[in-house]
PDB file of N, CA and C in Angstrom:
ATOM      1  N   UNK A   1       0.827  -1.186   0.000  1.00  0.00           N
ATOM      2  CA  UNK A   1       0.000   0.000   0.000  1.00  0.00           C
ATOM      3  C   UNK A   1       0.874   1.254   0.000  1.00  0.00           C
ATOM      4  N   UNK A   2       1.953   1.292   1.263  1.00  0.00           N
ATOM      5  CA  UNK A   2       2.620   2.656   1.072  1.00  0.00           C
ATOM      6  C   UNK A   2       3.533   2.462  -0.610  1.00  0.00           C
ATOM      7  N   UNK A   3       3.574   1.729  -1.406  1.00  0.00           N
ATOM      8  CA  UNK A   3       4.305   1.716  -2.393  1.00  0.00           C
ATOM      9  C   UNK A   3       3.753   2.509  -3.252  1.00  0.00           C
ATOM     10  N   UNK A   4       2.247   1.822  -3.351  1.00  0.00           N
ATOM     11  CA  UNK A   4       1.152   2.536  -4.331  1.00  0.00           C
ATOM     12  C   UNK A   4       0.896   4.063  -3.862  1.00  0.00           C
ATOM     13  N   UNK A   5       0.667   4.133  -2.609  1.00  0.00           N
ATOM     14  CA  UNK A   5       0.371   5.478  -2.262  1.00  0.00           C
ATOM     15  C   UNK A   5       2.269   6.339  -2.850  1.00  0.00           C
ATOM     16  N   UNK A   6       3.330   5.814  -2.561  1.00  0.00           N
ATOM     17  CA  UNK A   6       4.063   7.003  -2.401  1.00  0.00           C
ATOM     18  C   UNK A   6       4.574   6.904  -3.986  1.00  0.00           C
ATOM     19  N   UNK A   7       4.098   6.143  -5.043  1.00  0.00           N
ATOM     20  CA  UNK A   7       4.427   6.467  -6.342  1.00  0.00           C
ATOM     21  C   UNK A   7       3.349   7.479  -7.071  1.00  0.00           C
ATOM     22  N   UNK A   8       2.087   7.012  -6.196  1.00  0.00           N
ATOM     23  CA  UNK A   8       0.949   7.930  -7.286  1.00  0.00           C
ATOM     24  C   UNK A   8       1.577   9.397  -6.426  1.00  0.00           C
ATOM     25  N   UNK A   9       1.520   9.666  -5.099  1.00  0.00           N
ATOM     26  CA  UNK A   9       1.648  10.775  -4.968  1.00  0.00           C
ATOM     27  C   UNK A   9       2.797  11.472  -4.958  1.00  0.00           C
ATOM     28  N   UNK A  10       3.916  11.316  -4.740  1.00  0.00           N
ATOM     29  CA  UNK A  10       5.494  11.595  -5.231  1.00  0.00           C
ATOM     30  C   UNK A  10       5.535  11.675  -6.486  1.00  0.00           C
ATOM     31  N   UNK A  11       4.624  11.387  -7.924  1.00  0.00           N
ATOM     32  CA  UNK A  11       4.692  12.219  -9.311  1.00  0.00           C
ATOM     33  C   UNK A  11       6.016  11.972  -9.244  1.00  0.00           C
ATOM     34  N   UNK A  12       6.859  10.966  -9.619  1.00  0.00           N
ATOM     35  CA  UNK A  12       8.041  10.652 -10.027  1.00  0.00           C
ATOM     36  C   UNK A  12       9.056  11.939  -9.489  1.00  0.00           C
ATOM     37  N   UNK A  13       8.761  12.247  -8.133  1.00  0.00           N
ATOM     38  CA  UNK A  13       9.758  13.160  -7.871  1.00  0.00           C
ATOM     39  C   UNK A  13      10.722  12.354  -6.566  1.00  0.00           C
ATOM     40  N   UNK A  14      10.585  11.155  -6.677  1.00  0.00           N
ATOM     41  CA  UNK A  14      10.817  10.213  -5.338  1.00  0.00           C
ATOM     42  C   UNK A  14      11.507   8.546  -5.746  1.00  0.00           C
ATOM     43  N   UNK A  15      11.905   8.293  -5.420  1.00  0.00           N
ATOM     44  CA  UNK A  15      12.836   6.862  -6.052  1.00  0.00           C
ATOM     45  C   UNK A  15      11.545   6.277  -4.455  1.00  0.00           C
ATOM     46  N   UNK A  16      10.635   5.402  -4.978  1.00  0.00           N
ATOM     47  CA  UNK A  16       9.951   4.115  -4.279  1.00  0.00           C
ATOM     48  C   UNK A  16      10.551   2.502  -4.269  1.00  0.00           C
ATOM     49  N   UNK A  17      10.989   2.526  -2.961  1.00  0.00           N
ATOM     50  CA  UNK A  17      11.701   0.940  -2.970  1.00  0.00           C
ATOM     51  C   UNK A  17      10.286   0.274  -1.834  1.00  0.00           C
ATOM     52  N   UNK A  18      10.073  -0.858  -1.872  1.00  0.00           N
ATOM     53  CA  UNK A  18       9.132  -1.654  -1.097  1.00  0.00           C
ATOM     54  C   UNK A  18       9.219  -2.952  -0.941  1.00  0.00           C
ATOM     55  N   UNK A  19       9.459  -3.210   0.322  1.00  0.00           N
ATOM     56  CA  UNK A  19      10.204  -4.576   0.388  1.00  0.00           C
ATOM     57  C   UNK A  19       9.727  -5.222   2.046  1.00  0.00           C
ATOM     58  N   UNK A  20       9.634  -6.762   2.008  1.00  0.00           N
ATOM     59  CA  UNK A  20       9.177  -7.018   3.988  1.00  0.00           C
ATOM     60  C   UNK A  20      10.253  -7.671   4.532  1.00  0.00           C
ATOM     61  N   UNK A  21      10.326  -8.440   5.294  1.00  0.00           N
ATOM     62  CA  UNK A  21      11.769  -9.137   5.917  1.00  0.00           C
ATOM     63  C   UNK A  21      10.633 -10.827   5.278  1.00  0.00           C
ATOM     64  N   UNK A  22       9.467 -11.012   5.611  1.00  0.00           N
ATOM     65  CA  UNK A  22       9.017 -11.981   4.978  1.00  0.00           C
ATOM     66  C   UNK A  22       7.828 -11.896   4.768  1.00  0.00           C
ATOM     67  N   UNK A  23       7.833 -11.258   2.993  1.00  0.00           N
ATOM     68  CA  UNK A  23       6.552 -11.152   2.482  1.00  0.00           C
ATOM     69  C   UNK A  23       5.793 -12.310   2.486  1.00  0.00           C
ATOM     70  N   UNK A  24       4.776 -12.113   2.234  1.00  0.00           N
ATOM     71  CA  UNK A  24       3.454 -13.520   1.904  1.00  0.00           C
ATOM     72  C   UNK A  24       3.789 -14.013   0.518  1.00  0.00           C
ATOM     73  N   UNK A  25       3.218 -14.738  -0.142  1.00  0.00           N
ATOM     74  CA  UNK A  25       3.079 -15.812  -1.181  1.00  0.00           C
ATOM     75  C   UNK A  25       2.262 -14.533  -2.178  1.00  0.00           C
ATOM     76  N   UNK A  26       1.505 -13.529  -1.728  1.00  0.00           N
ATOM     77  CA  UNK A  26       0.303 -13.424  -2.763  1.00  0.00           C
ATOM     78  C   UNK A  26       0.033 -11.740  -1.684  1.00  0.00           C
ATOM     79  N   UNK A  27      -0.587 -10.998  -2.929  1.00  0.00           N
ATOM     80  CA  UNK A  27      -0.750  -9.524  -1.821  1.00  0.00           C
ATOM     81  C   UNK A  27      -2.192  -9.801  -1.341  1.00  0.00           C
ATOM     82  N   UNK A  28      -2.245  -9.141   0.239  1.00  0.00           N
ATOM     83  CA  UNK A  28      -3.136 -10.128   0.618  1.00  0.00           C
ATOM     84  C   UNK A  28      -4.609  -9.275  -0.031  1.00  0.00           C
ATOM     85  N   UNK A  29      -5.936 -10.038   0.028  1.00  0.00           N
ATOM     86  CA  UNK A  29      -6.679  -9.738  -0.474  1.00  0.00           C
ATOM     87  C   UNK A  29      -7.704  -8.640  -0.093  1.00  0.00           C
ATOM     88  N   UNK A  30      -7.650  -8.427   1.244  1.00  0.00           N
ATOM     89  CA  UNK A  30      -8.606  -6.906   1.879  1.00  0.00           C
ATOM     90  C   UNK A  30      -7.542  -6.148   1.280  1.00  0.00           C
ATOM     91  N   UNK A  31      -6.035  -5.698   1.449  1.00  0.00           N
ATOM     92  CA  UNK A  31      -5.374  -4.794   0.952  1.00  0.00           C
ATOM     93  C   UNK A  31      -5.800  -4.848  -0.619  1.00  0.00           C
ATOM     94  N   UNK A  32      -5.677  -5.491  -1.161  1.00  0.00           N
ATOM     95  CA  UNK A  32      -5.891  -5.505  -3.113  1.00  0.00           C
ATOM     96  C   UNK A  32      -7.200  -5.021  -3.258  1.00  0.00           C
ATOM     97  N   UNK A  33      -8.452  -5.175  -1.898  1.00  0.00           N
ATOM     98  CA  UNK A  33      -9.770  -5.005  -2.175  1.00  0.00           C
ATOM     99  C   UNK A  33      -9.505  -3.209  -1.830  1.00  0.00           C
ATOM    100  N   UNK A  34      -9.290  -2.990  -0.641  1.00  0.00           N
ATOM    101  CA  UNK A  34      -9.094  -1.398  -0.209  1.00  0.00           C
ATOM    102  C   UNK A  34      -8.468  -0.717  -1.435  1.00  0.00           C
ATOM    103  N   UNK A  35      -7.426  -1.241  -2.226  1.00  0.00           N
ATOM    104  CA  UNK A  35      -6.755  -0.388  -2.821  1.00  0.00           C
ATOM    105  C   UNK A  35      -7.288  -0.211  -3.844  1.00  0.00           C
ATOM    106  N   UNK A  36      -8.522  -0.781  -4.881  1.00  0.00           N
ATOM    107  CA  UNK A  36      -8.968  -1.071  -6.051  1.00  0.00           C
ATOM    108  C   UNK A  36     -10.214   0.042  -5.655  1.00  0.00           C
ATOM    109  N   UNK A  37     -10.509  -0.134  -4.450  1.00  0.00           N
ATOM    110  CA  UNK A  37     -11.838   0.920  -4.282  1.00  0.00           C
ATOM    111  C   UNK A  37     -11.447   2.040  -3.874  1.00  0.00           C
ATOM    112  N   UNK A  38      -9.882   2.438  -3.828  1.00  0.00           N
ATOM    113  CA  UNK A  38      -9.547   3.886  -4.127  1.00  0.00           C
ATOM    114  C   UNK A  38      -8.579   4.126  -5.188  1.00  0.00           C
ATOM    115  N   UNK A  39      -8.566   3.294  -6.556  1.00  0.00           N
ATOM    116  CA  UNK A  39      -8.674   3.676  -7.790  1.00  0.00           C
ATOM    117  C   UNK A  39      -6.571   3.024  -8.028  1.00  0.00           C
ATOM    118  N   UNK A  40      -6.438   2.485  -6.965  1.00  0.00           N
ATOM    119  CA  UNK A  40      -5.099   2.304  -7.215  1.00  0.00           C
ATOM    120  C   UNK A  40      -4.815   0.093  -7.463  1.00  0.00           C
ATOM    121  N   UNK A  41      -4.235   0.226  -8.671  1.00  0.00           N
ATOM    122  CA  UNK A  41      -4.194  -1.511  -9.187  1.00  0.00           C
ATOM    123  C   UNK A  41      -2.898  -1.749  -8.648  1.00  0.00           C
ATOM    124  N   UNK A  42      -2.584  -2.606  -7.597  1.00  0.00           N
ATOM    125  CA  UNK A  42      -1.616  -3.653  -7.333  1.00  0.00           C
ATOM    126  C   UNK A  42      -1.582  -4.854  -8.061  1.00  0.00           C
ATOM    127  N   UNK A  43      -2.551  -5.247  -8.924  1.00  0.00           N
ATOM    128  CA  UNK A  43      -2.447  -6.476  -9.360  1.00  0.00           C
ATOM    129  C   UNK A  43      -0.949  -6.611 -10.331  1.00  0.00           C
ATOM    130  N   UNK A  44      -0.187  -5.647 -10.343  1.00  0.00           N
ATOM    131  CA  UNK A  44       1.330  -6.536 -10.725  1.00  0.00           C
ATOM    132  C   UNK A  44       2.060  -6.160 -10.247  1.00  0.00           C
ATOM    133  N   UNK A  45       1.900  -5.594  -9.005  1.00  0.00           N
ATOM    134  CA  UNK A  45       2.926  -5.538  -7.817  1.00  0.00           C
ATOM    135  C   UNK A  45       3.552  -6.532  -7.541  1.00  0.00           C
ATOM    136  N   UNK A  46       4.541  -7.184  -7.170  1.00  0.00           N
ATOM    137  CA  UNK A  46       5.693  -8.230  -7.000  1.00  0.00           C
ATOM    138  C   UNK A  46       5.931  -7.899  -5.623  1.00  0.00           C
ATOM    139  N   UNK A  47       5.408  -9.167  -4.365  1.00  0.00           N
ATOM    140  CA  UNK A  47       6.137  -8.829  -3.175  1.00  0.00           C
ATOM    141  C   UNK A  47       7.639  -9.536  -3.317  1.00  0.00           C
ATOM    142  N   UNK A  48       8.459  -8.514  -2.440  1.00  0.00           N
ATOM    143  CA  UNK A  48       9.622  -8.284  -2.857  1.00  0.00           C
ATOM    144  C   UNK A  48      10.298  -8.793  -1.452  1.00  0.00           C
ATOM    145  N   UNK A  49      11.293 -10.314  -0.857  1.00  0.00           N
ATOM    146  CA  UNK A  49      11.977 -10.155   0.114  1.00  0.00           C
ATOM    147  C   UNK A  49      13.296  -9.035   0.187  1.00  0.00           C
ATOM    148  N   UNK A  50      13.205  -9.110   1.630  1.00  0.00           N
ATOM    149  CA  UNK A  50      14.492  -7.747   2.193  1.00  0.00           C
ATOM    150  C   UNK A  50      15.775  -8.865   2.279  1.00  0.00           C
ATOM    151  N   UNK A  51      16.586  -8.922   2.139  1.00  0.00           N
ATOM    152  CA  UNK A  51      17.726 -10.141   2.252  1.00  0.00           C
ATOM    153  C   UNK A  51      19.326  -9.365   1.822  1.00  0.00           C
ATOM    154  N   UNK A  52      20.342  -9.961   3.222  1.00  0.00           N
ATOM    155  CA  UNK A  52      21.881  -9.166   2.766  1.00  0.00           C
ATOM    156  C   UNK A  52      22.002  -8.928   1.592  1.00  0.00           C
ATOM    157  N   UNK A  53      21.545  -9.131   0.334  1.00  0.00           N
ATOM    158  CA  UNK A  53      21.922  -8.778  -0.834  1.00  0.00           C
ATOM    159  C   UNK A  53      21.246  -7.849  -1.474  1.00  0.00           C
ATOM    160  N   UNK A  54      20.381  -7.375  -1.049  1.00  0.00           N
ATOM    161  CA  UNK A  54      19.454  -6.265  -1.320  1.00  0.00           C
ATOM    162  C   UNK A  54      20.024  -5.129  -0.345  1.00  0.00           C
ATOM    163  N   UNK A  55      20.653  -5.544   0.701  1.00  0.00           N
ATOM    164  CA  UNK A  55      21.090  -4.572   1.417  1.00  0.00           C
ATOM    165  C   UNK A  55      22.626  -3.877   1.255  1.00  0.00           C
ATOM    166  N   UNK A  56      22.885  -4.800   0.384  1.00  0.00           N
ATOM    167  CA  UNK A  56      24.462  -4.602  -0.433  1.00  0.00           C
ATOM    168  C   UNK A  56      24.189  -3.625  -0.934  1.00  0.00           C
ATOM    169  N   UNK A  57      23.070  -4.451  -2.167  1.00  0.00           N
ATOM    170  CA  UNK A  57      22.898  -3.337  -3.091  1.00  0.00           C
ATOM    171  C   UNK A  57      22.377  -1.669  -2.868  1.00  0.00           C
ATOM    172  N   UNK A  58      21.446  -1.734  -2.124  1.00  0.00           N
ATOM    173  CA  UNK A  58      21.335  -0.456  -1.632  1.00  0.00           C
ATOM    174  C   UNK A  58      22.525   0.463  -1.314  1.00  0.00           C
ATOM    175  N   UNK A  59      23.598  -0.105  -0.375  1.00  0.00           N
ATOM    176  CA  UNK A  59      24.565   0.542  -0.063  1.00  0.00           C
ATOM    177  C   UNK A  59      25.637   0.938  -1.415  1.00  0.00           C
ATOM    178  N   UNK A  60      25.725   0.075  -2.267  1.00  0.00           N
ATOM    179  CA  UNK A  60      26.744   0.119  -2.835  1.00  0.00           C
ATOM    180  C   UNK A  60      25.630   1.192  -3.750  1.00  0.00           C
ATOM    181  N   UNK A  61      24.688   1.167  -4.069  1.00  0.00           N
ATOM    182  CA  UNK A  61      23.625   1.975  -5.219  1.00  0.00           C
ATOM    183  C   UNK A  61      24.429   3.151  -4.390  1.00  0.00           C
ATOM    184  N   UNK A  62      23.717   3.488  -3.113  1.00  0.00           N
ATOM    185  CA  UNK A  62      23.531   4.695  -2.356  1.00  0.00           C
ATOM    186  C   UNK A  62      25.252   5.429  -2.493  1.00  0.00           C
ATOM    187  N   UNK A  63      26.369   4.666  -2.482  1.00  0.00           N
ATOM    188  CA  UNK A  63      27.414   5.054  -2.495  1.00  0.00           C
ATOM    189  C   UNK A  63      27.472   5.589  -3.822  1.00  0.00           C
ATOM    190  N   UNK A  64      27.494   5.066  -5.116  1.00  0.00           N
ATOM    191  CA  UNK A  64      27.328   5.296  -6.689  1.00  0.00           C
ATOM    192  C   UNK A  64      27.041   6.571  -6.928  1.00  0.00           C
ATOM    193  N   UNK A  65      25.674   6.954  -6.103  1.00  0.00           N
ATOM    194  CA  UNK A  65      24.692   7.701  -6.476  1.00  0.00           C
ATOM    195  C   UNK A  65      25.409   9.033  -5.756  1.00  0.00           C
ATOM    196  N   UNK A  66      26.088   9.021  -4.513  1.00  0.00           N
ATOM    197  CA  UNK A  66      27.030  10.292  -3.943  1.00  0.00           C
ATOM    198  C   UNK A  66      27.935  10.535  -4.909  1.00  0.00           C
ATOM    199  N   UNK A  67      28.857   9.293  -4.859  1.00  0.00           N
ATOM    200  CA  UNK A  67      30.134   9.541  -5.497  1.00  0.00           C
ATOM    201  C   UNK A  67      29.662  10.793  -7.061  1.00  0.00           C
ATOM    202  N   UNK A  68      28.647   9.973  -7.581  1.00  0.00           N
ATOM    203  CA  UNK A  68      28.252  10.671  -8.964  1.00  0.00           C
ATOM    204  C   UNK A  68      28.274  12.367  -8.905  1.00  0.00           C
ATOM    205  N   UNK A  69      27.451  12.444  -7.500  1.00  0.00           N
ATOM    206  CA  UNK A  69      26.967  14.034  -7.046  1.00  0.00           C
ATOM    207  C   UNK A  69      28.020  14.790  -6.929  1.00  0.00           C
ATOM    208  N   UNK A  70      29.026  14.245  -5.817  1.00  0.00           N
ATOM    209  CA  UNK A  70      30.250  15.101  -6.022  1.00  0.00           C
ATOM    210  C   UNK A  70      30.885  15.390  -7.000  1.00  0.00           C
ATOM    211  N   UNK A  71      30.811  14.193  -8.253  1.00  0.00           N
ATOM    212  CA  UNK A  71      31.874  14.159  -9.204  1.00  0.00           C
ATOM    213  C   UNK A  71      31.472  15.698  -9.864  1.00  0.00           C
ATOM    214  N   UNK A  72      29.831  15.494 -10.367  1.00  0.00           N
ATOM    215  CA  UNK A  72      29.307  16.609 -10.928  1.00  0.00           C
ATOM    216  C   UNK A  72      29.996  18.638 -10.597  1.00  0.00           C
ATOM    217  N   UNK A  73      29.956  18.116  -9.306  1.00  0.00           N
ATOM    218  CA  UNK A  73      30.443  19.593  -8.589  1.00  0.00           C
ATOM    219  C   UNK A  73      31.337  19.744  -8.714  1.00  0.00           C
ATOM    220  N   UNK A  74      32.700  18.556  -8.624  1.00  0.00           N
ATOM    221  CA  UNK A  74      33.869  18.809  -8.958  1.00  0.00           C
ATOM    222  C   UNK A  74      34.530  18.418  -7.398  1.00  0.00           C
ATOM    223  N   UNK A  75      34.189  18.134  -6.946  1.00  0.00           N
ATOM    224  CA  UNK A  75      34.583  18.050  -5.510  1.00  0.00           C
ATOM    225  C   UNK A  75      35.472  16.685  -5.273  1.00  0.00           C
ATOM    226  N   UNK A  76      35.254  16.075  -6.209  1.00  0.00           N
ATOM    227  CA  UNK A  76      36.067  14.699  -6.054  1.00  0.00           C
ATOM    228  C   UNK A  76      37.608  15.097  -6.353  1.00  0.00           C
ATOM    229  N   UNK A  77      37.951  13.866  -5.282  1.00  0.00           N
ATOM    230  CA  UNK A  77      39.447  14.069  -5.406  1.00  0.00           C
ATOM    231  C   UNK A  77      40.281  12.690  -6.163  1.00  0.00           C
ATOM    232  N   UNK A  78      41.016  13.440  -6.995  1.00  0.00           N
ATOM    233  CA  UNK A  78      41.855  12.377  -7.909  1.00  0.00           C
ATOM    234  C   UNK A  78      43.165  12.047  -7.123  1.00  0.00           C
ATOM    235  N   UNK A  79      43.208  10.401  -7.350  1.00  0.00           N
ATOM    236  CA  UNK A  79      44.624   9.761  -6.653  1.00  0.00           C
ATOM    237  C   UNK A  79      44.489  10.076  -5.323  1.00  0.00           C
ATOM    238  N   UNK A  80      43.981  10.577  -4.607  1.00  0.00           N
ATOM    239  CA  UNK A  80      43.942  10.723  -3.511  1.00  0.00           C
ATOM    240  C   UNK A  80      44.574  12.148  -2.402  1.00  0.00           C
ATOM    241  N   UNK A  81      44.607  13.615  -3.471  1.00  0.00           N
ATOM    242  CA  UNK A  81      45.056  14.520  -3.540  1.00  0.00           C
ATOM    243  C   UNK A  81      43.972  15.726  -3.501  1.00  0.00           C
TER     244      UNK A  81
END
């Protein structure tokens, strides 16, 4: 639900990740019913496990994604100088 809610309303101004430590088999069905009767389709939502390798990736993304920012500004330092 917060996935659906924070993509329709964040208007692509927001990176949405959504993930459980142990999702269910199937999204459950009062949530798919609530969300359809306020105009929002989960039906190809993918529950998504949280697992060390997702948590890699985040870090190593999240590192990528600085390094990039500084590079832009110029702030990065070459060789180590």
């Amino acid at each position: 639900m917060a996935e659906a809610f924070a993509k329709h309303y964040g208007k692509g101004e927001i990176e949405v990740m959504s993930a459980g430590t142990i999702p269910p088999n199937e999204v459950n069905p009062v949530v798919f019913q609530v969300m359809q009767e306020r105009g929002f389709d989960v039906s190809k939502n993918k529950l998504k496990p949280l697992g060390m390798q997702w948590f890699k990736k985040q870090i190593r993304d999240e590192i990528k994604r600085r390094v990039e920012k500084l590079n832009q500004r110029n702030y990065l330092v070459v060789n180590g100088q």
